[in-house]
N, C-alpha and C. Protein backbone atom coordinates (compact mmCIF):
# COMPACT_ATOMS: atom_id res chain seq x y z
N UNK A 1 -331.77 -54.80 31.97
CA UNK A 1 -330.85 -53.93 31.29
C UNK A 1 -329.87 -53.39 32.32
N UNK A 2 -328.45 -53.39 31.92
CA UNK A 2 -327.55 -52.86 33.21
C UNK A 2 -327.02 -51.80 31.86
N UNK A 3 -327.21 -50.67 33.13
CA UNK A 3 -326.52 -49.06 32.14
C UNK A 3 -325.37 -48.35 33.00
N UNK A 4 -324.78 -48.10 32.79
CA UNK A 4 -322.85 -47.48 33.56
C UNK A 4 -322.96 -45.99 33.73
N UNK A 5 -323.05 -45.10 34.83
CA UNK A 5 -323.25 -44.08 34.72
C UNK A 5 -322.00 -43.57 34.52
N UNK A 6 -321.51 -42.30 34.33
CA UNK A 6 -320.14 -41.44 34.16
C UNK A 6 -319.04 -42.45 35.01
N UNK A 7 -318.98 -42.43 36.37
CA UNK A 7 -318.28 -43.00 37.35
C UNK A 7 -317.86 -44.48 36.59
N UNK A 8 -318.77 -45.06 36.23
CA UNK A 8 -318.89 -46.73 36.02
C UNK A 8 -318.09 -46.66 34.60
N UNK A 9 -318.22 -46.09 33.80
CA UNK A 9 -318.02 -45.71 32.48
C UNK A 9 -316.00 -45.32 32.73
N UNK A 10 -315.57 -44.43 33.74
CA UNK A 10 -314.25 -44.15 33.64
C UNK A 10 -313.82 -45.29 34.45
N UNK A 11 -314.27 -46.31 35.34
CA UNK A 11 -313.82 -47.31 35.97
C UNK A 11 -313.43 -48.23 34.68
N UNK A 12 -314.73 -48.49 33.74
CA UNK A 12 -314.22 -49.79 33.13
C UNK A 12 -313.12 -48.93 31.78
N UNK A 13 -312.81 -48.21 31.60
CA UNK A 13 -312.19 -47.27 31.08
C UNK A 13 -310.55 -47.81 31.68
N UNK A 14 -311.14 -47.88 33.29
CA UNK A 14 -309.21 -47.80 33.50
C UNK A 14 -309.19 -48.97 33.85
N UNK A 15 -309.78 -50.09 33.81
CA UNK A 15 -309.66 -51.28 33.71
C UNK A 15 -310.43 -51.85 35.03
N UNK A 16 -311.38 -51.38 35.23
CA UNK A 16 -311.99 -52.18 36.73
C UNK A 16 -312.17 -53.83 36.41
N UNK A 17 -311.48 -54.15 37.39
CA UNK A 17 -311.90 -55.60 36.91
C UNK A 17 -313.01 -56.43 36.96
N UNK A 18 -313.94 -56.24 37.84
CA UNK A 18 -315.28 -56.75 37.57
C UNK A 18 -316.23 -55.71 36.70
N UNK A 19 -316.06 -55.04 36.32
CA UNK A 19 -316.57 -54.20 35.35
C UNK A 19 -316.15 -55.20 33.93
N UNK A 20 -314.79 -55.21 33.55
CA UNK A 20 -314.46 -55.30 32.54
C UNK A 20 -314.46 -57.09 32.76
N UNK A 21 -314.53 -57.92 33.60
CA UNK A 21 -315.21 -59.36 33.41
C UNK A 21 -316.80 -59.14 32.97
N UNK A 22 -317.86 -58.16 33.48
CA UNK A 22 -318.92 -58.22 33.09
C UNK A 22 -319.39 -57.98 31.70
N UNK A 23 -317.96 -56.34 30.98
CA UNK A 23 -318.32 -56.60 29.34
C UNK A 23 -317.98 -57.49 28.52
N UNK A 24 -317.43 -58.54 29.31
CA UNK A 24 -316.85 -59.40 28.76
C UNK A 24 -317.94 -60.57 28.11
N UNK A 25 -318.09 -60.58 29.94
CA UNK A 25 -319.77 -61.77 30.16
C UNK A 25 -320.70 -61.84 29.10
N UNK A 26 -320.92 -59.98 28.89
CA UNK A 26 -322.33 -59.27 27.89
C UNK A 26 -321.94 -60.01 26.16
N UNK A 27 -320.54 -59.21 26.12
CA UNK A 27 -320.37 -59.96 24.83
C UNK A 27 -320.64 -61.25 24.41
N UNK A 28 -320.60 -62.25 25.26
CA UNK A 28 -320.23 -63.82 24.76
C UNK A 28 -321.88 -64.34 25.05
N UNK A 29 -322.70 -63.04 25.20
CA UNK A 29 -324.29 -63.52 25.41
C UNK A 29 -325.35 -62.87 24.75
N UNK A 30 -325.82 -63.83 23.67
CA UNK A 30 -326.62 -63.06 22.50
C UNK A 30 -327.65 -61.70 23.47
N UNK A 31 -327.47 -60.87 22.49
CA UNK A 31 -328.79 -60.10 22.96
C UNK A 31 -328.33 -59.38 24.43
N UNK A 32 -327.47 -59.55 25.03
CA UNK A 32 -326.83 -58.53 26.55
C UNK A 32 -326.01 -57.72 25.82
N UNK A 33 -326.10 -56.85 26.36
CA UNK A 33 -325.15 -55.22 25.95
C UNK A 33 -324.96 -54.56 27.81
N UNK A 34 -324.25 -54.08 27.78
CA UNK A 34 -323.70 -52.72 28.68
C UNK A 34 -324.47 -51.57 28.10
N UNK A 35 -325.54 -51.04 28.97
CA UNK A 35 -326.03 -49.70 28.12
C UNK A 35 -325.20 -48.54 28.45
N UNK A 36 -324.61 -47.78 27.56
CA UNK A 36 -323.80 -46.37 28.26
C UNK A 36 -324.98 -45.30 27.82
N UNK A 37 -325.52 -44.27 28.63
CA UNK A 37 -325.67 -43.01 28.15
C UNK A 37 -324.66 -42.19 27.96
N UNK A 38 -325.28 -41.52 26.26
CA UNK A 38 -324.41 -40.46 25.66
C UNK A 38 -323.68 -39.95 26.41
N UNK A 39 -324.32 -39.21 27.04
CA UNK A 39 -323.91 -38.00 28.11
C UNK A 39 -323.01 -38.50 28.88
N UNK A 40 -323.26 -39.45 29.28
CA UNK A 40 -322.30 -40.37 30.78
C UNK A 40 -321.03 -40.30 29.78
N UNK A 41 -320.59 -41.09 28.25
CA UNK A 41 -319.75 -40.93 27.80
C UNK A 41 -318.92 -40.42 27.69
N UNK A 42 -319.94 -38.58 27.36
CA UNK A 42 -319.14 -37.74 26.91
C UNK A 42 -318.46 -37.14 28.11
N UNK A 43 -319.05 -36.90 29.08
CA UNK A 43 -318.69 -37.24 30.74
C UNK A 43 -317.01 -37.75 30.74
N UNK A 44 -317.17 -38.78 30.57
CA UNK A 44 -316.18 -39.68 31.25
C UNK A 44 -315.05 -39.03 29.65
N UNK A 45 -315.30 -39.27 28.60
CA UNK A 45 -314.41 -38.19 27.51
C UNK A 45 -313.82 -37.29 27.92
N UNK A 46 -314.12 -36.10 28.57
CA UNK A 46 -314.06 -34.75 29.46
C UNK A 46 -312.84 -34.97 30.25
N UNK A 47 -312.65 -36.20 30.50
CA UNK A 47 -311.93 -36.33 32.04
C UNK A 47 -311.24 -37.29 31.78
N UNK A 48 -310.68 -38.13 30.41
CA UNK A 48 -309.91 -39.01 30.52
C UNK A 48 -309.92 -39.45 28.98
N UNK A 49 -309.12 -38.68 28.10
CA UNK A 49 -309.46 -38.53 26.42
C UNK A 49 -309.32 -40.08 25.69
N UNK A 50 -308.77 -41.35 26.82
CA UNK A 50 -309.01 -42.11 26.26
C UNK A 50 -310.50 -42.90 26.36
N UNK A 51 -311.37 -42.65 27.08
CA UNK A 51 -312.10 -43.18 27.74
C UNK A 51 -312.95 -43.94 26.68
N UNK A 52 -313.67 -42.67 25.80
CA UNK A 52 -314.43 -43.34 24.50
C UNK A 52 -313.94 -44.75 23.88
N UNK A 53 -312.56 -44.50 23.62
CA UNK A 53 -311.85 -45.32 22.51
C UNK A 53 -311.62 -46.47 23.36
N UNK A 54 -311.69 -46.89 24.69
CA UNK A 54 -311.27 -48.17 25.41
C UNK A 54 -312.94 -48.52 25.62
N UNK A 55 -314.12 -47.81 25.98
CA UNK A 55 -315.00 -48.80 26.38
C UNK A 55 -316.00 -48.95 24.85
N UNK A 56 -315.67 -47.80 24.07
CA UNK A 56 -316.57 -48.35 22.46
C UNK A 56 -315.56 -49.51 21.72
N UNK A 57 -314.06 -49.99 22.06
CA UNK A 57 -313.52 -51.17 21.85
C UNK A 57 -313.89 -52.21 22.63
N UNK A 58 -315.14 -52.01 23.09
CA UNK A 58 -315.55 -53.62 24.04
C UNK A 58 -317.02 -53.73 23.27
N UNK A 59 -317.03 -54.66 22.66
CA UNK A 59 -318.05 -55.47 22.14
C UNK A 59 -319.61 -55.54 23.17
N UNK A 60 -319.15 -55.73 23.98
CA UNK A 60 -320.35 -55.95 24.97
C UNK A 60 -320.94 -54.93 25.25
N UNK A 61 -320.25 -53.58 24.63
CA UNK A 61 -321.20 -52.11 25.14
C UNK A 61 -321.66 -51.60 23.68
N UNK A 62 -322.97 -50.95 24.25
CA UNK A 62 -323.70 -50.18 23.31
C UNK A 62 -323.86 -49.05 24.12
N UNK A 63 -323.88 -47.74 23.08
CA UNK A 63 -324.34 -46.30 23.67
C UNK A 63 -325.49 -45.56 23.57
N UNK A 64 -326.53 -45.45 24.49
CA UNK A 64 -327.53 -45.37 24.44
C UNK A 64 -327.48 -43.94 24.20
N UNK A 65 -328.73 -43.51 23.18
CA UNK A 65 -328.58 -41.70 21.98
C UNK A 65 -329.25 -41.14 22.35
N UNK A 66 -329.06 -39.87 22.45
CA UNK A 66 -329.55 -39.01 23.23
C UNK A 66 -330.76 -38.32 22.00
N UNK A 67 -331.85 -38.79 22.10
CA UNK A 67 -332.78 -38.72 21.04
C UNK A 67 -333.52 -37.60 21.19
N UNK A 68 -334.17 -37.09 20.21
CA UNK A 68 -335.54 -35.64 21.15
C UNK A 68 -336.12 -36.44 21.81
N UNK A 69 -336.65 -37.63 22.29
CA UNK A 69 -337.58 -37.96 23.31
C UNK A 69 -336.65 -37.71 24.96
N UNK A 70 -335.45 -38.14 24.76
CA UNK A 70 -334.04 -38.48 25.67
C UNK A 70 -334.15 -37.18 26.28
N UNK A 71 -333.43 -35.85 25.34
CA UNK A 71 -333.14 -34.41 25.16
C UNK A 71 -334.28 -33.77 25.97
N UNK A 72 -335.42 -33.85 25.80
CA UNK A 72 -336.18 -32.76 26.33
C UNK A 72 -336.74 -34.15 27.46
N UNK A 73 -336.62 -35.14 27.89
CA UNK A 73 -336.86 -36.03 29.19
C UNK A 73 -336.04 -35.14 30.25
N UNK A 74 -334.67 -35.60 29.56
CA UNK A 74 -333.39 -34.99 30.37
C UNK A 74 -333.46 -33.38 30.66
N UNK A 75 -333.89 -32.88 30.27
CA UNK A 75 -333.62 -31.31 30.22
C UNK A 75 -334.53 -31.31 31.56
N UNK A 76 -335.71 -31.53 31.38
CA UNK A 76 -336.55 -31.60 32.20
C UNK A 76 -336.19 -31.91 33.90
N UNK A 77 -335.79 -33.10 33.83
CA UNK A 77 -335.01 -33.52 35.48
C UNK A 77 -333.87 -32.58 35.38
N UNK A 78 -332.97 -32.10 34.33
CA UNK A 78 -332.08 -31.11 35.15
C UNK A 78 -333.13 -30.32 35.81
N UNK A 79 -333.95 -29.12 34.89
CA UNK A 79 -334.51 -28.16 35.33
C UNK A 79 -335.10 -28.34 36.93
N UNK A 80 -335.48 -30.12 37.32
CA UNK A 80 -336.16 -29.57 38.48
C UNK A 80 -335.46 -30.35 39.14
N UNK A 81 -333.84 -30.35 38.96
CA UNK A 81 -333.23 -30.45 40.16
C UNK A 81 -332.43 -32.06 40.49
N UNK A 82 -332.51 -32.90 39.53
CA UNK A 82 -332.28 -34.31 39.44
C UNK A 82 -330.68 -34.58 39.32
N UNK A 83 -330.15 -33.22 39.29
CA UNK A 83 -328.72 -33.62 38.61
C UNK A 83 -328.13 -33.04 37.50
N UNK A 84 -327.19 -33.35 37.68
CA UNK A 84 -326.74 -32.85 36.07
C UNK A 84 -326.81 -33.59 34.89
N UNK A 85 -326.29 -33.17 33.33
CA UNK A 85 -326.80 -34.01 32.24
C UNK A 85 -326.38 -35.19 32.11
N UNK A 86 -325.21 -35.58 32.95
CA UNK A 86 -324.90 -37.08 32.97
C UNK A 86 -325.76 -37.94 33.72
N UNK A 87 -325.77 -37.42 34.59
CA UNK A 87 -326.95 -38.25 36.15
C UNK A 87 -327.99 -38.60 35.14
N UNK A 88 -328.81 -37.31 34.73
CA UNK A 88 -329.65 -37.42 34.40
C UNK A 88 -329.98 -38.04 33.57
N UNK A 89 -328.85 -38.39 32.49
CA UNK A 89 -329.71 -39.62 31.11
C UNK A 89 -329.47 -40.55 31.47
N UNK A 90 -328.68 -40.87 32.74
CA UNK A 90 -328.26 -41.90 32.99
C UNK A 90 -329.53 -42.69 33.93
N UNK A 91 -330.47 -41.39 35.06
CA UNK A 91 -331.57 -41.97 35.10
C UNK A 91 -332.62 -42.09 34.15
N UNK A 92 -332.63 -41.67 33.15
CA UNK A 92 -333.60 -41.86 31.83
C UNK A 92 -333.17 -43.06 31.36
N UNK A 93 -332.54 -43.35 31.24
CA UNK A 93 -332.05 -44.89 30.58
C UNK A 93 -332.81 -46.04 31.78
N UNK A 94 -332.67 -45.71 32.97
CA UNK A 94 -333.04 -46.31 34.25
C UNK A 94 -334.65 -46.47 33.86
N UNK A 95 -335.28 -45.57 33.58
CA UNK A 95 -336.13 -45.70 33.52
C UNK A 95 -337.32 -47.10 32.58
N UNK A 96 -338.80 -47.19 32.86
CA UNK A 96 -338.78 -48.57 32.68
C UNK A 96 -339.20 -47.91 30.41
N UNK A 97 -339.26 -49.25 30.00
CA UNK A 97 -339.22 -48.68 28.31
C UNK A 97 -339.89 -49.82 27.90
N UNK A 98 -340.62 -49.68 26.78
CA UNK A 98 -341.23 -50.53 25.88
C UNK A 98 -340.60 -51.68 25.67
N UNK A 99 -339.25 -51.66 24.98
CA UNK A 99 -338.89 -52.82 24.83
C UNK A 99 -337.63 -53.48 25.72
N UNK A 100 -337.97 -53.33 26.97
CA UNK A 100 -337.17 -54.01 28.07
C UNK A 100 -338.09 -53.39 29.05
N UNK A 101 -338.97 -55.01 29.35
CA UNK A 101 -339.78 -54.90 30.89
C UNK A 101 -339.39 -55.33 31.90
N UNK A 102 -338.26 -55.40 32.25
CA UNK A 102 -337.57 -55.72 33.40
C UNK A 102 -337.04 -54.69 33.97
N UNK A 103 -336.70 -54.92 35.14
CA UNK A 103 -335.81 -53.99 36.09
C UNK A 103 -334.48 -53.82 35.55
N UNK A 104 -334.08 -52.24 35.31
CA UNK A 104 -333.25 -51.80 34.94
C UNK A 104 -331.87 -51.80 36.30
N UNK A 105 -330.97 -52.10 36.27
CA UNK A 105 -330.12 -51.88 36.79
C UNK A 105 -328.97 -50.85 36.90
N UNK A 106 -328.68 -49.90 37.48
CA UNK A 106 -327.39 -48.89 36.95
C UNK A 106 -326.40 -48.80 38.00
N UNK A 107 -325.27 -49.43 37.28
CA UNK A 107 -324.03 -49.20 38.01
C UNK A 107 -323.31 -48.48 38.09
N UNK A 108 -323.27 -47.62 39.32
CA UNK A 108 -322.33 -46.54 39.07
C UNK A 108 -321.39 -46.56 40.86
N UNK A 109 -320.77 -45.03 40.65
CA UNK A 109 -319.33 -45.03 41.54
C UNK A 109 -320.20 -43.88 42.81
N UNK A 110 -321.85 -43.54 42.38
CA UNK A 110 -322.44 -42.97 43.36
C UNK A 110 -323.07 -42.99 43.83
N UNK A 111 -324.05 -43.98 44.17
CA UNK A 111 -325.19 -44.61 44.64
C UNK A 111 -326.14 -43.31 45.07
N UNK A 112 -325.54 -42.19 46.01
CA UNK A 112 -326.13 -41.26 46.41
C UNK A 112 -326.67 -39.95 45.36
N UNK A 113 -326.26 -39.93 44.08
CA UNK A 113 -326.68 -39.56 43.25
C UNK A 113 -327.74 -39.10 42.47
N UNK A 114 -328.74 -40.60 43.09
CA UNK A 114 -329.93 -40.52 42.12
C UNK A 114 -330.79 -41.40 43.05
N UNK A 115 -332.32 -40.86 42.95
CA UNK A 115 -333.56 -40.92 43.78
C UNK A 115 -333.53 -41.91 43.95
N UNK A 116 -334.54 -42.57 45.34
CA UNK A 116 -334.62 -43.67 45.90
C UNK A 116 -335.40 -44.33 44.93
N UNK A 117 -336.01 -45.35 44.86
CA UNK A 117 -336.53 -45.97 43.85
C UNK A 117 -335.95 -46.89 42.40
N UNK A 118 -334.72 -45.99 42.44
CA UNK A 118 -333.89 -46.57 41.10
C UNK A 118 -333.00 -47.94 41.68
N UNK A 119 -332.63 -48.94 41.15
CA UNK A 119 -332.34 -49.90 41.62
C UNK A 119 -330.14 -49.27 41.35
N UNK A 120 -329.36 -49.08 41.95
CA UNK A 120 -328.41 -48.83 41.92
C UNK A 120 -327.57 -49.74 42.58
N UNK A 121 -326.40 -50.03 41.78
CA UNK A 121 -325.00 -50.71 42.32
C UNK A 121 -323.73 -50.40 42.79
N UNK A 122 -323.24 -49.83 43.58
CA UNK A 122 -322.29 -49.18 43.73
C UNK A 122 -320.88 -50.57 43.05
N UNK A 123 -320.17 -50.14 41.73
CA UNK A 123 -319.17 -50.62 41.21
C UNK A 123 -317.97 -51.05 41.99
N UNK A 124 -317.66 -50.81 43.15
CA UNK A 124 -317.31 -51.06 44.39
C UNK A 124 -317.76 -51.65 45.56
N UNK A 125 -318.44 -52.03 45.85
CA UNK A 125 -319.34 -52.77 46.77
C UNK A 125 -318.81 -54.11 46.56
N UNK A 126 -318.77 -54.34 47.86
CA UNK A 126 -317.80 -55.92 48.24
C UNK A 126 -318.83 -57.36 47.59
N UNK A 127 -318.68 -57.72 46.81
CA UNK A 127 -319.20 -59.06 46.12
C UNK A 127 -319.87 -58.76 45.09
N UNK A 128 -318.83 -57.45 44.46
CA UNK A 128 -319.92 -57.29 42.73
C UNK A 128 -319.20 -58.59 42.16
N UNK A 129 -320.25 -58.73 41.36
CA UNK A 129 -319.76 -60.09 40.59
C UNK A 129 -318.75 -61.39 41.54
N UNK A 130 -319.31 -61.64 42.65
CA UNK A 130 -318.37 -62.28 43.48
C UNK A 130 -316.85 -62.24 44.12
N UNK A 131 -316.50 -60.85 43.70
CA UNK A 131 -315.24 -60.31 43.82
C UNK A 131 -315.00 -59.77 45.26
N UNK A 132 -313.86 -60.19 46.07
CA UNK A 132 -314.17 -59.35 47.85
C UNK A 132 -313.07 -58.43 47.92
């Protein structure tokens, strides 16, 4: 599963180009999605009023809902310190889930953000998607 934190979310927003080759990729492949958390969304909304309306017009993304299981996960890592509510669902999504047993992937614009252990991509980093 690859999920876009706030950062990753206003990149493919303003057109990153290996971002926006990858929702591309997701679309044209049954069953791949871009996971966004809510929060990361509403995040990247906050700070750039088109943001929603350019990455929920890409087929290849789905927005992952901030559910009562999500809500009181998340509340929780704010309270002890994980970040704020974007970071934070954005590592809840990271996290491993019933129905996706694989390694979660999350791309974002902060690598330093979020605890060691989480597998992170900095959206910038020289050979995302083969790009230099």
């Amino acid at each position: 599963m690859i999920i876009l934190d706030t950062g990753a979310v206003s990149a493919l927003a303003g057109g990153h180009k290996a971002l926006n080759l990858l929702a591309g990729n997701m679309a044209r492949t049954p069953g791949d999605r871009l996971r966004v958390p809510a929060l990361c969304l509403m995040q990247a909304e906050t700070r750039d009023e088109q943001a929603s309306r350019i990455v929920l017009g890409l087929s290849g993304v789905v927005v992952d809902d901030l559910d009562t299981i999500a809500a009181v996960s998340v509340g929780a890592m704010i309270r002890d310190g994980y970040g704020g509510a974007d970071t934070c669902h954005a590592l809840f999504c990271a996290l491993p889930r019933a129905e996706f047993t694989g390694m979660s992937i999350l791309l974002t614009g902060n690598e330093d953000a979020y605890p060691p252990g989480v597998l992170t991509v900095d959206i910038d980093s020289p050979g995302m998607l083969g790009f230099h």
